[in-house]
Protein backbone atom coordinates (compact mmCIF):
# COMPACT_ATOMS: atom_id res chain seq x y z
CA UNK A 1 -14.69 14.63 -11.23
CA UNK A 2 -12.63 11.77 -13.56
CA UNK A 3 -10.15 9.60 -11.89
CA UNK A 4 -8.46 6.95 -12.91
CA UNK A 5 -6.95 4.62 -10.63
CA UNK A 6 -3.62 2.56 -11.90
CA UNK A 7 -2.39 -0.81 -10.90
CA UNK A 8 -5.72 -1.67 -9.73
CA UNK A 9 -5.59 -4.95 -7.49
CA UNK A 10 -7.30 -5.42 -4.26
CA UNK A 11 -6.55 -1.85 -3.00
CA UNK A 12 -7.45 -0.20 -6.11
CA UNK A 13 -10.45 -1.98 -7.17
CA UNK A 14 -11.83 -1.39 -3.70
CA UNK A 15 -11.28 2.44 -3.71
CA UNK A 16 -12.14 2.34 -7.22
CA UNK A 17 -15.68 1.11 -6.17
CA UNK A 18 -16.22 3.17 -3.53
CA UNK A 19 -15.40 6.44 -5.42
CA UNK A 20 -17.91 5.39 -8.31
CA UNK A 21 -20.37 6.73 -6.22
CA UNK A 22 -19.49 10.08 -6.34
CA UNK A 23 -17.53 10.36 -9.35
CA UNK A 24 -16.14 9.35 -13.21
CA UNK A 25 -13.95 6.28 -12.58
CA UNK A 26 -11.63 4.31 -14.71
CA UNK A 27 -9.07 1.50 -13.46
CA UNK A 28 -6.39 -0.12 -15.49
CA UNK A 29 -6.41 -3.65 -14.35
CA UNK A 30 -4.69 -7.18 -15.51
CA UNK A 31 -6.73 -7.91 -18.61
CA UNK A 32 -7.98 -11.38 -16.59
CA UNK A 33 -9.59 -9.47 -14.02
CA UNK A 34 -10.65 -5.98 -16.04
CA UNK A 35 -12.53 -8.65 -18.23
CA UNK A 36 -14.12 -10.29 -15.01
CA UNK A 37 -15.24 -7.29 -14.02
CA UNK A 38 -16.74 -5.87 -16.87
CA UNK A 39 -19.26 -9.49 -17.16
CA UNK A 40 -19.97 -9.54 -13.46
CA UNK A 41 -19.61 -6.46 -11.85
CA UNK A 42 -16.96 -6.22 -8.30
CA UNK A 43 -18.23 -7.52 -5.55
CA UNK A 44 -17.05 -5.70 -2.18
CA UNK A 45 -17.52 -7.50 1.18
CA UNK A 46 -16.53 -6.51 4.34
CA UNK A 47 -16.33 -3.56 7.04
CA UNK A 48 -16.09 -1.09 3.99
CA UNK A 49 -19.54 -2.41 3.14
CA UNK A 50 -21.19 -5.16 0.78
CA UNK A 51 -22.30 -5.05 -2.65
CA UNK A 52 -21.78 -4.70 -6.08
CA UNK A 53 -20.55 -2.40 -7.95
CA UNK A 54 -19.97 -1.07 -11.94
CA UNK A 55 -17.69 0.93 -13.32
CA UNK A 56 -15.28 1.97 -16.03
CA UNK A 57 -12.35 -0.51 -16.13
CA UNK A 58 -9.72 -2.55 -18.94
CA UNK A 59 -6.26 -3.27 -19.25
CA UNK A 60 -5.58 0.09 -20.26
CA UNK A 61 -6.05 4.14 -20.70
CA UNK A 62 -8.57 4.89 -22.73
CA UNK A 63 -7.11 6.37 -25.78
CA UNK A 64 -6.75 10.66 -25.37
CA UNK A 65 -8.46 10.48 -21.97
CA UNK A 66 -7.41 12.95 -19.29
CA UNK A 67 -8.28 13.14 -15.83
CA UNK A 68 -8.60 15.21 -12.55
CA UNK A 69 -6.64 12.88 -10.54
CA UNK A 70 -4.78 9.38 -11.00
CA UNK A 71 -4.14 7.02 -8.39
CA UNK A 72 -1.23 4.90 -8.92
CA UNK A 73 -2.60 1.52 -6.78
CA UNK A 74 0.26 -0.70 -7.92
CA UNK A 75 2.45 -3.22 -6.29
CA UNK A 76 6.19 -0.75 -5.77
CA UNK A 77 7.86 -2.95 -7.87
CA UNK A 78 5.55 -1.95 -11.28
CA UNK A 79 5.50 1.65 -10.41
CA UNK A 80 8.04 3.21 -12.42
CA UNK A 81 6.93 0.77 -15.67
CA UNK A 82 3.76 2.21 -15.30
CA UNK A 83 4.54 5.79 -14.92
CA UNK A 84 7.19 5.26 -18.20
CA UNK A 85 3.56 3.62 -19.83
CA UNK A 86 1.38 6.25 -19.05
CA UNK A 87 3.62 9.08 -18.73
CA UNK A 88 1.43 11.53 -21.27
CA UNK A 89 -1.29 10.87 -18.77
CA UNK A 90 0.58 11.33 -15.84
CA UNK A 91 2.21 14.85 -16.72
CA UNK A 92 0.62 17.67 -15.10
CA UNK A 93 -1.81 15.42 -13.42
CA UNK A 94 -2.79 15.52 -9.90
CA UNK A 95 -0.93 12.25 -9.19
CA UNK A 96 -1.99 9.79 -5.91
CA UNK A 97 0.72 6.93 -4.72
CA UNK A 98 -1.87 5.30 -2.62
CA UNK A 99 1.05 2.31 -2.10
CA UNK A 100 3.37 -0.06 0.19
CA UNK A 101 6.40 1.08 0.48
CA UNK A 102 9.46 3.73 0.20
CA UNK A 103 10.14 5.41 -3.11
CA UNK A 104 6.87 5.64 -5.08
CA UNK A 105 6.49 9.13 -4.45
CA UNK A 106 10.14 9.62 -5.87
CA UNK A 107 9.64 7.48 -8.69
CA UNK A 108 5.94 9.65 -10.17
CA UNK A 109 7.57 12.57 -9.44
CA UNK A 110 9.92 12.37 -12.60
CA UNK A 111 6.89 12.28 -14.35
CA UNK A 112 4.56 14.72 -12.87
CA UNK A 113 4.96 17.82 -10.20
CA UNK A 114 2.07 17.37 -8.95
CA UNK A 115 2.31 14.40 -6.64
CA UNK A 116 0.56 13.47 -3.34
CA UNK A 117 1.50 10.88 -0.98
CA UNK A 118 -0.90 8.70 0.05
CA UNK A 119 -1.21 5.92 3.49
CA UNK A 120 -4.03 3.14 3.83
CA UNK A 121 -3.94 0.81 6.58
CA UNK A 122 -6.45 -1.24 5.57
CA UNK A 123 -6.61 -5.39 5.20
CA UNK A 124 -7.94 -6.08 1.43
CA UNK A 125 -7.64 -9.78 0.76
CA UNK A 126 -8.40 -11.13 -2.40
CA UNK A 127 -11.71 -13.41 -2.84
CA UNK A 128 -11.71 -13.91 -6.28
CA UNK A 129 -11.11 -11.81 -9.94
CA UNK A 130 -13.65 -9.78 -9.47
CA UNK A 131 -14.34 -10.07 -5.61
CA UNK A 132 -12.09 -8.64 -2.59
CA UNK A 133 -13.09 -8.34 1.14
CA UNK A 134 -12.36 -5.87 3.53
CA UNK A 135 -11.21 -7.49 7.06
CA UNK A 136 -9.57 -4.83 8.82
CA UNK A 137 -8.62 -1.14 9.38
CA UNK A 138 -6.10 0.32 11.61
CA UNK A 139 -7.11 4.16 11.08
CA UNK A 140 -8.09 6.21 8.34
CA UNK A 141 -6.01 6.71 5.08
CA UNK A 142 -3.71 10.11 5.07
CA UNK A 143 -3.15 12.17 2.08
CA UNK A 144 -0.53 15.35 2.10
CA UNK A 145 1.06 16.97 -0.80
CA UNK A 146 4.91 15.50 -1.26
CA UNK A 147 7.10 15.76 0.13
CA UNK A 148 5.45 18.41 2.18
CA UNK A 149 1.94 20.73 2.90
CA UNK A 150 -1.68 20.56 2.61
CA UNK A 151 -3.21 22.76 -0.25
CA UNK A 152 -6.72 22.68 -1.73
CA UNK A 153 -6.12 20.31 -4.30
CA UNK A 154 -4.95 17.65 -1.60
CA UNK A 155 -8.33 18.55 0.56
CA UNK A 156 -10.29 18.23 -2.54
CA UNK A 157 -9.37 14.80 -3.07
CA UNK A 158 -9.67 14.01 0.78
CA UNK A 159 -13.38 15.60 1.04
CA UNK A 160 -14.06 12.99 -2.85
CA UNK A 161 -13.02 9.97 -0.78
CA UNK A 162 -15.00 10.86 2.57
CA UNK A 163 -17.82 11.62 0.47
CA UNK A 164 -17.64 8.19 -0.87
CA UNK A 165 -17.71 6.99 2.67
CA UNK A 166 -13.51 6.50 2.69
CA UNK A 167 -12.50 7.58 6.62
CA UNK A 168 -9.19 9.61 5.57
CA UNK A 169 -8.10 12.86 6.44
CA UNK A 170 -5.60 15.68 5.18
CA UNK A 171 -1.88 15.90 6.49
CA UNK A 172 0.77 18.59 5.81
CA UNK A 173 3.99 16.20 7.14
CA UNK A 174 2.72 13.01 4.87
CA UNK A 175 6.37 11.75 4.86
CA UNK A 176 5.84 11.01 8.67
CA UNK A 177 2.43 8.99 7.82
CA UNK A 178 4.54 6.89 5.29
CA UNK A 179 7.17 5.95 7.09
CA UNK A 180 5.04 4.94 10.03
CA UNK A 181 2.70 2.63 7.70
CA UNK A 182 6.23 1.21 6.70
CA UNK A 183 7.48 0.35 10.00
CA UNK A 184 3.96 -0.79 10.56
CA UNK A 185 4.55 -2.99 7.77
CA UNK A 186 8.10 -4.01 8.04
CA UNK A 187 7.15 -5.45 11.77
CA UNK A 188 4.21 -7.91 10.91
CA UNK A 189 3.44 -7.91 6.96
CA UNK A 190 6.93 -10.31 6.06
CA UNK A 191 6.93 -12.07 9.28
CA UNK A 192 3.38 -12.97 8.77
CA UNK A 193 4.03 -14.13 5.29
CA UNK A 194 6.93 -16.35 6.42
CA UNK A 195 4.86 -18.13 8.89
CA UNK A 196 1.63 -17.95 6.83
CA UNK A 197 -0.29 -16.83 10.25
CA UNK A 198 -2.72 -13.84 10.47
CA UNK A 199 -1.36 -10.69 12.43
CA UNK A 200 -2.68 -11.73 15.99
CA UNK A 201 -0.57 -14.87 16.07
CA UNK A 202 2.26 -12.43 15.90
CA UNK A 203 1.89 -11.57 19.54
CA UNK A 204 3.26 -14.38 20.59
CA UNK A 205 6.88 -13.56 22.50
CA UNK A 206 9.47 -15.55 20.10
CA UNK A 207 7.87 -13.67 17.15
CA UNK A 208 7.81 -10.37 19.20
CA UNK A 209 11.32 -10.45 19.98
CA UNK A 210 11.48 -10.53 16.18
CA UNK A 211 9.69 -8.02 15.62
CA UNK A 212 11.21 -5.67 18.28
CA UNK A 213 14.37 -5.87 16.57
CA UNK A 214 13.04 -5.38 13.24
CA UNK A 215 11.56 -1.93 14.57
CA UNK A 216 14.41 -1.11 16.60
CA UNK A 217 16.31 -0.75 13.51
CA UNK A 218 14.08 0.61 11.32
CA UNK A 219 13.41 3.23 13.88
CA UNK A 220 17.67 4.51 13.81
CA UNK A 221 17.10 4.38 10.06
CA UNK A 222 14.30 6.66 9.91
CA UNK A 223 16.12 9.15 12.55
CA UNK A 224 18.74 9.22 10.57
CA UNK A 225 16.64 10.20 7.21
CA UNK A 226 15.24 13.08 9.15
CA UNK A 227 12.15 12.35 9.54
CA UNK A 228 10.03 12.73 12.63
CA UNK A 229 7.40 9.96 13.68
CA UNK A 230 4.58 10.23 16.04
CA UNK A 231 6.12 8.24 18.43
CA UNK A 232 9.69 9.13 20.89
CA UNK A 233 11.25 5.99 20.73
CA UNK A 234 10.99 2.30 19.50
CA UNK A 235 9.73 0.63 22.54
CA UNK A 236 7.23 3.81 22.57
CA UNK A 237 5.89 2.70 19.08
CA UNK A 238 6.14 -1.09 20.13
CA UNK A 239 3.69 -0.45 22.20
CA UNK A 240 1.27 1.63 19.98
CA UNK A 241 2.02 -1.75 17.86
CA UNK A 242 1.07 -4.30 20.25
CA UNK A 243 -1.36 -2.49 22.00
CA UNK A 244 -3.55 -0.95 19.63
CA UNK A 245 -2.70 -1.38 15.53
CA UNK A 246 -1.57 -5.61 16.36
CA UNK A 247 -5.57 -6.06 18.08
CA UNK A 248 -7.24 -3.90 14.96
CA UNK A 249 -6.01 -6.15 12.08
CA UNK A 250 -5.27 -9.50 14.19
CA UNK A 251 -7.49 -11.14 11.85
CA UNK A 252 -5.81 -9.76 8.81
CA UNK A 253 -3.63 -11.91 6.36
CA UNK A 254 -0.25 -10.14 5.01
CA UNK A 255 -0.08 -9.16 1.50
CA UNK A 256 3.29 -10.57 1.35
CA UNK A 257 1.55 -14.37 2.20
CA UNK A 258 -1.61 -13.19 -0.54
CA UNK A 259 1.24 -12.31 -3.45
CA UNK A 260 3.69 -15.82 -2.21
CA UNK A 261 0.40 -18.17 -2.15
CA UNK A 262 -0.49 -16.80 -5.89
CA UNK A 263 3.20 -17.37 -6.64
CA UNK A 264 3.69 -12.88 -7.43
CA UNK A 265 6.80 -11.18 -6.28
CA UNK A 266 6.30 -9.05 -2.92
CA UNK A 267 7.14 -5.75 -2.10
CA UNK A 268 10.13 -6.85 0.21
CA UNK A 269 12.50 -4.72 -1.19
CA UNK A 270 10.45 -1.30 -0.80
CA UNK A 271 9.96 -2.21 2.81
CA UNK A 272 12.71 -4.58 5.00
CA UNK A 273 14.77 -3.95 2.04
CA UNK A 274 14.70 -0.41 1.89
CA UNK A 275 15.31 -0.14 5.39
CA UNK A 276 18.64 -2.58 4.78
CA UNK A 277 19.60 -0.50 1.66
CA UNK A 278 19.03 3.32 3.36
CA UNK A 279 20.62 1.79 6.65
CA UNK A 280 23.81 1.17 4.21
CA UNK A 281 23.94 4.31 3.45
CA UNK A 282 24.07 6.03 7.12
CA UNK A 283 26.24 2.99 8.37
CA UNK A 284 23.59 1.27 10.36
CA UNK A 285 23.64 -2.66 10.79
CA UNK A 286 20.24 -3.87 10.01
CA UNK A 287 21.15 -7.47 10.14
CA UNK A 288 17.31 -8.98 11.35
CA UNK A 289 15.68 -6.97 8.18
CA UNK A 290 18.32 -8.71 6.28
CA UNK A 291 17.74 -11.59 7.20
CA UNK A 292 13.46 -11.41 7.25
CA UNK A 293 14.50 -10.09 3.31
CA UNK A 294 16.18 -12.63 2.48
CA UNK A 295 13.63 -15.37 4.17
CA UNK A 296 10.75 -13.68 1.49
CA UNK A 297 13.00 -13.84 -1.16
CA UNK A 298 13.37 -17.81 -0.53
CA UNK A 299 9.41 -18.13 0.10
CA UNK A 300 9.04 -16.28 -3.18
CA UNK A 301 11.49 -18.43 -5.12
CA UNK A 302 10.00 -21.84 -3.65
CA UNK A 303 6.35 -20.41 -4.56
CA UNK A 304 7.33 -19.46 -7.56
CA UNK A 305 8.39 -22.75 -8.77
CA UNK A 306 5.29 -24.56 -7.13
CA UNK A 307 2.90 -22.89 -9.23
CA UNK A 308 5.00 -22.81 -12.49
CA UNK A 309 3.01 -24.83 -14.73
């Protein structure tokens, strides 16, 4: 089986590496880091396992190549450039958003009908160019067909990754799983960032009461989308939050704080600012993801100009 794996940064590298044991891999990288790669090989530390490990990578498609499945690995904000790059690739291609986010889905499917969704709610922190390290997992990764089913190709793919020693499992309702990783990271991944604290410190009750309002109104947003989450209410997923995904990834750092400290842009807007701009739309205030937006936006500006050369 050939996959290639777009926007390949901490995520993608990682599940680039781990499918090279089992299959044809190829990831499209920043040219610094492809090139890093390439000398020394990408080293993997962490729960997923430690080592090294080879394979296929540059700064762009190989010229002609085609491929069983992509998986677009990206930060939200480069999706659609790279789907408008590689859009001859892309068409008719098995196509994996394996992002952050609300929209990605929406975004490859102009450019391919064959599109699955795709949740991970796992910590990847950066250690280097060519070097990232696994600190925590909340569950295994979900794929589905989107917006809806499970169908062979989907399991296919699922039966790759566990192969490759990836816990993830099938789903037919994947628009469920992604909206629940969202809310997951709407309450601690900008908050965390903001405060440059790992996830555990965001137990503590002034940032809870933060946090409780940013999922109380993320959870009338989704409602009013339609879509149905695993949980009955908000304090019914607070708890699932504090009591069980806070104490799995307590030692994790946000990739909101990981993109600020190496002065990137986060993906603010496809999470606390998706749920401002869809609450718009059904009439809902959402005046504490407003505000946590807006509080990125100035960490991003100030880090931005502190690492300008």
């Amino acid at each position: 089986m050939k996959i290639l794996v777009l926007g390949a940064g901490a995520v993608g590298l990682s599940v680039a590496a781990k499918l090279s044991s089992v299959c044809d891999i190829h990831a499209v990288s920043r040219k610094k880091t492809a090139d890093a790669i390439s000398a020394n090989g990408f080293h993997l530390t962490g729960i997923w396992g430690t080592g090294t490990f080879r394979f296929s990578i540059s700064d762009h498609v190989p010229e002609g190549a085609r491929y069983d499945y992509i998986i677009i690995a990206a930060k939200s904000r480069d999706t659609e450039t790279l789907c408008r790059e590689y859009a001859k690739v892309i068409q008719g291609t098995e196509t994996v958003s394996l992002q952050n986010g609300i929209g990605n889905e929406e975004i490859i499917s102009r450019y391919t009908d064959k599109v699955i969704g795709g949740m991970i709610i796992t910590g990847f922190e950066w250690q280097g160019e060519d070097r990232v390290h696994v600190s925590v997992e909340a569950g295994p990764a979900k794929l589905g067909r989107f917006p809806s089913g499970l169908d062979g190709p989907v399991q296919r793919l699922v039966n790759v990754m566990g192969d490759a020693g990836i816990r993830v499992g099938g789903t037919a309702e994947v628009r469920s799983e992604l909206w629940g990783k969202t809310l997951y990271n709407c309450a601690l991944n900008p908050l965390g960032a903001v405060m440059g604290v790992p996830y555990g410190e965001l137990g503590r009750p002034a940032a809870w009461r933060i946090i409780t309002e940013i999922v109380r109104e993320g959870f009338s947003v989704i409602r009013a989308e339609g879509i149905s989450l695993p949980w009955t209410s908000p304090d019914d997923y607070l708890t699932f939050l504090r009591d069980v995904q806070l104490p799995a990834t307590a030692r994790h750092h946000s990739s909101m704080l990981q993109d600020i400290t190496r002065g990137r842009p986060t993906e603010i807007d496809s999470l606390n600012g998706a749920i401002v701009a869809k609450g718009a739309v059904h009439g809902i205030p959402t005046p504490v993801n407003a505000c946590i937006t807006d509080l990125v936006k100035f960490r991003e500006a100030l880090a931005s100009r502190e690492v300008s050369p």
